[in-house]
C-alpha atoms as a PDB file:
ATOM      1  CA  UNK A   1      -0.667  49.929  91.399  1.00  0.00           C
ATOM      2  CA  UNK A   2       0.755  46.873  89.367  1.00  0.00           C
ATOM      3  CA  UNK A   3      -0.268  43.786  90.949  1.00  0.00           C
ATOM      4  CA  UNK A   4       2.362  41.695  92.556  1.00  0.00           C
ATOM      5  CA  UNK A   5       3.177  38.365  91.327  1.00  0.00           C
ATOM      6  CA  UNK A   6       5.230  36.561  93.867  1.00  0.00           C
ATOM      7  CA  UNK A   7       7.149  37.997  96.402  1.00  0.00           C
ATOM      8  CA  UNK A   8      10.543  36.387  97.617  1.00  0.00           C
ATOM      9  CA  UNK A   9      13.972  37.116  98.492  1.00  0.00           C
ATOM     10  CA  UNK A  10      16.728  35.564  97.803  1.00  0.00           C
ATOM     11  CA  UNK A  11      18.987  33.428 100.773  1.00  0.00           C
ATOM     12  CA  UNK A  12      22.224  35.233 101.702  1.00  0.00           C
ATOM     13  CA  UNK A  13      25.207  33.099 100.738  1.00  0.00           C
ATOM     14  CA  UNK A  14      26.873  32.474 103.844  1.00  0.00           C
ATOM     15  CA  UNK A  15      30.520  31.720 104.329  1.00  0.00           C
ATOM     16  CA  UNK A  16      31.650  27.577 103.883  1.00  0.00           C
ATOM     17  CA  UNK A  17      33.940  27.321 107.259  1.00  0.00           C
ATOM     18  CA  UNK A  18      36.006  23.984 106.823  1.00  0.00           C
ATOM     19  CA  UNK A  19      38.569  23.314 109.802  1.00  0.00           C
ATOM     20  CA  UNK A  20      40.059  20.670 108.002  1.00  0.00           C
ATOM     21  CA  UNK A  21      40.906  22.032 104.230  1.00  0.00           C
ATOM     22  CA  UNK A  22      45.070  22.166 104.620  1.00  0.00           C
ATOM     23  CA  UNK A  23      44.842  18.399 106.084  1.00  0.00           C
ATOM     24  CA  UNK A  24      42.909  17.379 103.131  1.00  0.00           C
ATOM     25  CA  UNK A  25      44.825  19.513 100.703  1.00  0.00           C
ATOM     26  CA  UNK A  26      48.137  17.730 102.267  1.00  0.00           C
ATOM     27  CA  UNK A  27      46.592  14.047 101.484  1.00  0.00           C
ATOM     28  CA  UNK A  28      45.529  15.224  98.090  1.00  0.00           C
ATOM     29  CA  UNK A  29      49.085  16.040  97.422  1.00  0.00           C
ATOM     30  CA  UNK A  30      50.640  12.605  99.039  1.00  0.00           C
ATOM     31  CA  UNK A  31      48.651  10.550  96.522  1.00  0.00           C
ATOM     32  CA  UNK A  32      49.806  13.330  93.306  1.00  0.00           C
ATOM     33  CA  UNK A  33      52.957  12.798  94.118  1.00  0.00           C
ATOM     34  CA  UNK A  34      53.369   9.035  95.325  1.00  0.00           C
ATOM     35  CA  UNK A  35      49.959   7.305  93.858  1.00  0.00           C
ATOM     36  CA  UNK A  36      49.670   6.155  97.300  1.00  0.00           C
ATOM     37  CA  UNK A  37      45.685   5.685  97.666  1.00  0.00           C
ATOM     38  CA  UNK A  38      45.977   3.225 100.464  1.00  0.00           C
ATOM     39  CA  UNK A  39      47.466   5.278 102.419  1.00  0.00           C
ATOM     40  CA  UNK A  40      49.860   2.386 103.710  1.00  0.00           C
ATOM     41  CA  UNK A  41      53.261   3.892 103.364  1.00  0.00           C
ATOM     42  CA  UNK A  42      54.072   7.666 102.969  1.00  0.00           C
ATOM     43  CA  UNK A  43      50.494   8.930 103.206  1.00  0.00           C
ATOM     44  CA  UNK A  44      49.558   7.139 106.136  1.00  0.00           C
ATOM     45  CA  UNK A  45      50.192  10.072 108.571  1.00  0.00           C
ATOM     46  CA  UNK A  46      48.278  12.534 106.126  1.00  0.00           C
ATOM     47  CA  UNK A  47      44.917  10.485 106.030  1.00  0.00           C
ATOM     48  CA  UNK A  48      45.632   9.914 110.444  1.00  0.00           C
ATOM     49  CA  UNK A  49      45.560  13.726 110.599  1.00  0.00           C
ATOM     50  CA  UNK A  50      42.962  14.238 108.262  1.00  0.00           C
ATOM     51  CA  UNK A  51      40.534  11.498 110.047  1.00  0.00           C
ATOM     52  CA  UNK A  52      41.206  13.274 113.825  1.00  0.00           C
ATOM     53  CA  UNK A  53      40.559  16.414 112.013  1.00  0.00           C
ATOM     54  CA  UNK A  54      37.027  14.897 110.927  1.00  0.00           C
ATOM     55  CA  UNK A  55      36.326  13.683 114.396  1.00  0.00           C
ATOM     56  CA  UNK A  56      37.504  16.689 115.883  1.00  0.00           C
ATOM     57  CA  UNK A  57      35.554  19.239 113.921  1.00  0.00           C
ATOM     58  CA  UNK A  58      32.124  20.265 115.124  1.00  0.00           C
ATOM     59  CA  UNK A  59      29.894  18.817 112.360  1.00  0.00           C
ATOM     60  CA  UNK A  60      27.396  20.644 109.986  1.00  0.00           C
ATOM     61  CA  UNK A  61      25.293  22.195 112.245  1.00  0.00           C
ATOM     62  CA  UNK A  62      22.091  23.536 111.000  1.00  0.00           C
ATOM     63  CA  UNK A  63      21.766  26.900 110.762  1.00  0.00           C
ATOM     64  CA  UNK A  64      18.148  28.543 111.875  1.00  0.00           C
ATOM     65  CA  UNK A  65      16.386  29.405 108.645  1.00  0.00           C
ATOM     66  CA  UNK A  66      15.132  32.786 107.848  1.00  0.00           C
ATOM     67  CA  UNK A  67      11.888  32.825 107.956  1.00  0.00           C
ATOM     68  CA  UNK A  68      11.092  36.299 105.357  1.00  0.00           C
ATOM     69  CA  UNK A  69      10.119  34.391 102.546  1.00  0.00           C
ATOM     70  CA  UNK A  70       6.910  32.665 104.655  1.00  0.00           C
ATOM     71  CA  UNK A  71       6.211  36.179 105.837  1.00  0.00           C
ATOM     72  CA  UNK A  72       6.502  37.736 102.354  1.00  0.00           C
ATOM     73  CA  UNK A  73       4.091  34.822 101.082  1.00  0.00           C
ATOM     74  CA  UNK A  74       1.403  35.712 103.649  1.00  0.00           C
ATOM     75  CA  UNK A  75       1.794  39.287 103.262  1.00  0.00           C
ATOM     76  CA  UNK A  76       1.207  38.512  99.116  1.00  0.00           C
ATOM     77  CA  UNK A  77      -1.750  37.445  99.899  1.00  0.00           C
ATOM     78  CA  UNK A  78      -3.131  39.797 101.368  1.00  0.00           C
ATOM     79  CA  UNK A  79      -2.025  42.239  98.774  1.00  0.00           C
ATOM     80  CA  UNK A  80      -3.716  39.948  96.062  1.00  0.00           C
ATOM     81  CA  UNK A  81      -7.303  40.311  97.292  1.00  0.00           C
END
């Protein structure tokens, strides 16, 4: 039997959920197309709906880790004696 290095697996990508992607994408646009970064005249009602949609959102919540590579670690080493 060959003898086993390291044993890990690799995360599962998951899925980047942003509520608040066509706000942003509408602000982003504003300034293109009138170089309004102050957001004082025409984009002032993008960057009001983007900021609610911020405060709004549920934040990043942190997501329980899998726990297989500690297991696979402690399992090595028992296979390496």
């Amino acid at each position: 039997m060959p003898k086993l290095i390291k044993l890990k697996v690799k995360p599962r990508k998951a899925d980047v959920i942003n509520p608040c992607v066509p706000e942003l994408t509408a602000m982003l646009g504003c300034w293109a197309v009138s170089h309004d970064l102050k957001n004082t005249g025409e984009c002032a009602q993008a960057a009001k709906n983007l900021a609610e949609c911020m405060k709004t959102s549920s934040g990043s919540r942190k997501v329980a880790s899998s726990t297989i590579n500690y297991h696979l670690a402690r399992l090595g080493k028992g296979l390496m004696r």
